[in-house]
C-alpha atoms as a PDB file:
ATOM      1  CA  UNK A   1      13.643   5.206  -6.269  1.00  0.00           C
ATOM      2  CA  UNK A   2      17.079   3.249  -5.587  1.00  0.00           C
ATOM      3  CA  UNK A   3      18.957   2.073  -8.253  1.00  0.00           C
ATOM      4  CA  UNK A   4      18.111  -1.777  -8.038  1.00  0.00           C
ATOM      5  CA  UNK A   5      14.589  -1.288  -7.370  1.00  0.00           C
ATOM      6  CA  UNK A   6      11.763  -0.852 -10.280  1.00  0.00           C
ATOM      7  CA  UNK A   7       9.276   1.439 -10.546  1.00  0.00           C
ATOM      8  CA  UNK A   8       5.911  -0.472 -11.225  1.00  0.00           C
ATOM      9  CA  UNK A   9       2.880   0.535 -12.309  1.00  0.00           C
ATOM     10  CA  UNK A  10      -0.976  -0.907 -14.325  1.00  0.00           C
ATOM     11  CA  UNK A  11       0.987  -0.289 -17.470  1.00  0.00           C
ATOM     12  CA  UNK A  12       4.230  -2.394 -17.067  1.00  0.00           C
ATOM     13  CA  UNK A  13       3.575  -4.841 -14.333  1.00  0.00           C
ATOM     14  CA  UNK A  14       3.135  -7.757 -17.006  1.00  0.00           C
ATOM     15  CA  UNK A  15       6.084  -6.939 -18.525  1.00  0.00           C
ATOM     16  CA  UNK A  16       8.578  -6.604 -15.824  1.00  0.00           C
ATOM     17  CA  UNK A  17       7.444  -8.792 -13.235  1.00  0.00           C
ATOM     18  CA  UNK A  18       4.641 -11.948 -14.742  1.00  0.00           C
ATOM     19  CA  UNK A  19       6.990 -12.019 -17.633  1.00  0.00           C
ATOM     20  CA  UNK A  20       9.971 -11.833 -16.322  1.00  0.00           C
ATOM     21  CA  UNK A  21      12.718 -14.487 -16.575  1.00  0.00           C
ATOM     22  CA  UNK A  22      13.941 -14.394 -13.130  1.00  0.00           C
ATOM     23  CA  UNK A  23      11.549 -13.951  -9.483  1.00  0.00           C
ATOM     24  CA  UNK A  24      10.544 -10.924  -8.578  1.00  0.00           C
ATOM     25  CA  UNK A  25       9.508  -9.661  -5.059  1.00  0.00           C
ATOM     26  CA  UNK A  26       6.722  -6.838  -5.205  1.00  0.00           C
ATOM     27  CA  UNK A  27       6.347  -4.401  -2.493  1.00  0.00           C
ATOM     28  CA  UNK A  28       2.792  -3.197  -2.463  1.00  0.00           C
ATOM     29  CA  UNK A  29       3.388   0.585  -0.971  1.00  0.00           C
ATOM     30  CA  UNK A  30       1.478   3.653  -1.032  1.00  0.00           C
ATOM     31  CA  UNK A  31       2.885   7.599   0.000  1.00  0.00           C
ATOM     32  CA  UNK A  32       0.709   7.346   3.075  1.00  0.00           C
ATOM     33  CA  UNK A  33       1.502   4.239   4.968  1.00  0.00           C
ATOM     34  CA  UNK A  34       4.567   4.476   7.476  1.00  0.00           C
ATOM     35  CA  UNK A  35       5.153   0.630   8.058  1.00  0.00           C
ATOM     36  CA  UNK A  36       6.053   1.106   4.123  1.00  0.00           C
ATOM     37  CA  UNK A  37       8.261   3.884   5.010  1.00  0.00           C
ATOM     38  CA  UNK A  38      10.370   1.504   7.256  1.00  0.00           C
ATOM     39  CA  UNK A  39       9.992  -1.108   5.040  1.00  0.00           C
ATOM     40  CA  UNK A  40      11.756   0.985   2.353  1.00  0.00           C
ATOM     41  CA  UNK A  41      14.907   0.410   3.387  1.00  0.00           C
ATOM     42  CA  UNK A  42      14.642  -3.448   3.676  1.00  0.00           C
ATOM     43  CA  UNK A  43      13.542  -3.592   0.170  1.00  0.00           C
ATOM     44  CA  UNK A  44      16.534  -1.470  -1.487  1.00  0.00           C
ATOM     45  CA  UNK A  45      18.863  -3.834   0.409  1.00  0.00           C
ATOM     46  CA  UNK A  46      16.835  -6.749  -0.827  1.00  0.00           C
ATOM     47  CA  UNK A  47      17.517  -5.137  -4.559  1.00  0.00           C
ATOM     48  CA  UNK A  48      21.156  -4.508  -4.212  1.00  0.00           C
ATOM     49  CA  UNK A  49      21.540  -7.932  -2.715  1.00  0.00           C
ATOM     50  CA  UNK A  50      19.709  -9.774  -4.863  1.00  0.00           C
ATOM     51  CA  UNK A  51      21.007  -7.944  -7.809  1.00  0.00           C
ATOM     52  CA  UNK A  52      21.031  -9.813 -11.031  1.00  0.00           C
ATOM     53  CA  UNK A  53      18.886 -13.097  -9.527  1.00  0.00           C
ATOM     54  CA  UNK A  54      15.805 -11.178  -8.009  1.00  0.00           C
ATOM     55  CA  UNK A  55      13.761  -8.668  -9.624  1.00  0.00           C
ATOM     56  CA  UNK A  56      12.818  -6.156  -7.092  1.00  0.00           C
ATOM     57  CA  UNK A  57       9.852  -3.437  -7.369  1.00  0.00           C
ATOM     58  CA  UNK A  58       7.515  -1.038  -6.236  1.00  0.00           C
ATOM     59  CA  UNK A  59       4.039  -0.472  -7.054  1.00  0.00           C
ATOM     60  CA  UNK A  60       2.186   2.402  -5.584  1.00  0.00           C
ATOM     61  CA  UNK A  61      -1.313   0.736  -4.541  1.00  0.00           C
ATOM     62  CA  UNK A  62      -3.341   4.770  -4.909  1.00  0.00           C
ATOM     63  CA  UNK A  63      -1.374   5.111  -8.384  1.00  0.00           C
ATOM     64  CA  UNK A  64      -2.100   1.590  -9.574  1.00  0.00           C
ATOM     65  CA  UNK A  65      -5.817   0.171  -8.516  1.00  0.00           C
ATOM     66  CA  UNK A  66      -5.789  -2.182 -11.442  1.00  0.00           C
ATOM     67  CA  UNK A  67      -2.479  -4.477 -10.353  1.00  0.00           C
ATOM     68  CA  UNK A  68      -3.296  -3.873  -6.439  1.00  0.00           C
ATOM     69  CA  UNK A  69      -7.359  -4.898  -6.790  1.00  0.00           C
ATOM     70  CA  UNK A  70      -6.141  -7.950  -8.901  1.00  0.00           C
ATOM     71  CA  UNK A  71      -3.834  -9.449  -6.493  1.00  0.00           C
ATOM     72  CA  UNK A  72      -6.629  -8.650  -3.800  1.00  0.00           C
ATOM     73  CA  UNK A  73      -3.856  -6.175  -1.652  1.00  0.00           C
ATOM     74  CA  UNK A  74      -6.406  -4.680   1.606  1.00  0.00           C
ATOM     75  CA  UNK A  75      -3.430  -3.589   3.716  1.00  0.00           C
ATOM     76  CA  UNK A  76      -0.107  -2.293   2.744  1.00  0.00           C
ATOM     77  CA  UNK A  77       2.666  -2.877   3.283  1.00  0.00           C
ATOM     78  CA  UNK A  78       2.428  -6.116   1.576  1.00  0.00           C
ATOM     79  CA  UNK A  79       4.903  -7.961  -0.339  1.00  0.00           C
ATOM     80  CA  UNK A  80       4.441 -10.824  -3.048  1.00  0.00           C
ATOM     81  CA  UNK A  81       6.937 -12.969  -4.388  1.00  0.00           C
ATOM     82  CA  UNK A  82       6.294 -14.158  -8.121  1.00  0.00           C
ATOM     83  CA  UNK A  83       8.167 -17.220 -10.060  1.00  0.00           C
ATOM     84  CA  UNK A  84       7.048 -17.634 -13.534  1.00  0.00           C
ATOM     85  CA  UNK A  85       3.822 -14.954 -13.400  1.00  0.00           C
ATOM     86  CA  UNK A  86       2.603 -16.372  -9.964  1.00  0.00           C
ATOM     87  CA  UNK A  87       2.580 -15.905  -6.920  1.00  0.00           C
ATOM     88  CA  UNK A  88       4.974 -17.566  -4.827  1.00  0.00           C
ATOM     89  CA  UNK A  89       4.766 -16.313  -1.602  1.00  0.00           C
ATOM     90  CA  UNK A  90       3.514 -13.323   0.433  1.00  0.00           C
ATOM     91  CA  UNK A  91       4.116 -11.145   3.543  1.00  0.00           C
ATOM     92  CA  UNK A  92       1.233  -8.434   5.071  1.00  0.00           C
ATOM     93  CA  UNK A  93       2.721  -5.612   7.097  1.00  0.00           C
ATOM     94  CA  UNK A  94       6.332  -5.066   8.047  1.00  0.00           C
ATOM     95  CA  UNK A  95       8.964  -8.314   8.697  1.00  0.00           C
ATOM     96  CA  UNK A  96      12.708  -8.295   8.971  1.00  0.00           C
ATOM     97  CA  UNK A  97      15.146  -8.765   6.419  1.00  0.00           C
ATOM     98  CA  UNK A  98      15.567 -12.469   7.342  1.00  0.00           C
ATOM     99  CA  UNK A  99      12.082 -13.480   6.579  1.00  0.00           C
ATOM    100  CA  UNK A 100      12.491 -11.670   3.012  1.00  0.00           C
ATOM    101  CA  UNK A 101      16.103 -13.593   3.031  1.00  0.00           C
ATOM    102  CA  UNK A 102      14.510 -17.067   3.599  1.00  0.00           C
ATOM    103  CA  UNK A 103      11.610 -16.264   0.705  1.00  0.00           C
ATOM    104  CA  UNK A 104      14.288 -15.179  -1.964  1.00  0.00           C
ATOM    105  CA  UNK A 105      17.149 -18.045  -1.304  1.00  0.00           C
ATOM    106  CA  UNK A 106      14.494 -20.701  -2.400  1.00  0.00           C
ATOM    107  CA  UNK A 107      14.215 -18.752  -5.320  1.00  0.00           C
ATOM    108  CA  UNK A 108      17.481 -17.268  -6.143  1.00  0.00           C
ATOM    109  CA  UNK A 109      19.436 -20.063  -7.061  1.00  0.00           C
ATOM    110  CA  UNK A 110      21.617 -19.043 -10.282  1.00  0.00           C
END
């Protein structure tokens, strides 16, 4: 996992990302999916961008059934955005960095 980006999973979901005191943007991944595996990359940027304003995490859908059936994810990649424990704003399947860009900058203000 890169440094900026948090391992999620059933168990601390509420803590690190509904609870959190800053937006988070959730990528929705599992080991099999290979739009996720080029989406990878865009999300650690995201992280080390976004350092310090943006929360930025992980959650492996196969590993974590509980956070992936309650926010209804049927395809993966797919990537939420959460300000203060809801969702924001989404993207299903792979986008470029400047789509992710636009989402966070409405958010990121500091």
């Amino acid at each position: 996992m890169a440094n900026n980006v948090v391992d999620l999973t059933d168990g601390n979901f509420e803590q690190e990302i509904l609870k959190s005191d800053k937006p988070a943007l959730v990528d929705f991944t599992a080991t099999w999916c290979g739009p996720c595996k080029m989406l990878a990359p865009v999300i650690e940027q995201l992280a080390g961008q976004y350092a310090g304003k943006v929360k930025v995490g992980k959650l492996d859908i196969d590993d974590n059934k509980t956070t992936a059936q309650k926010y209804q994810i049927r395809g993966v990649p797919t990537v939420l955005v959460f300000h203060n424990g809801r969702v924001v704003d989404q993207v299903v399947g792979v986008a470029a960095k400047a789509k992710f860009d636009k989402m966070l900058e409405r958010f990121a203000q500091s």
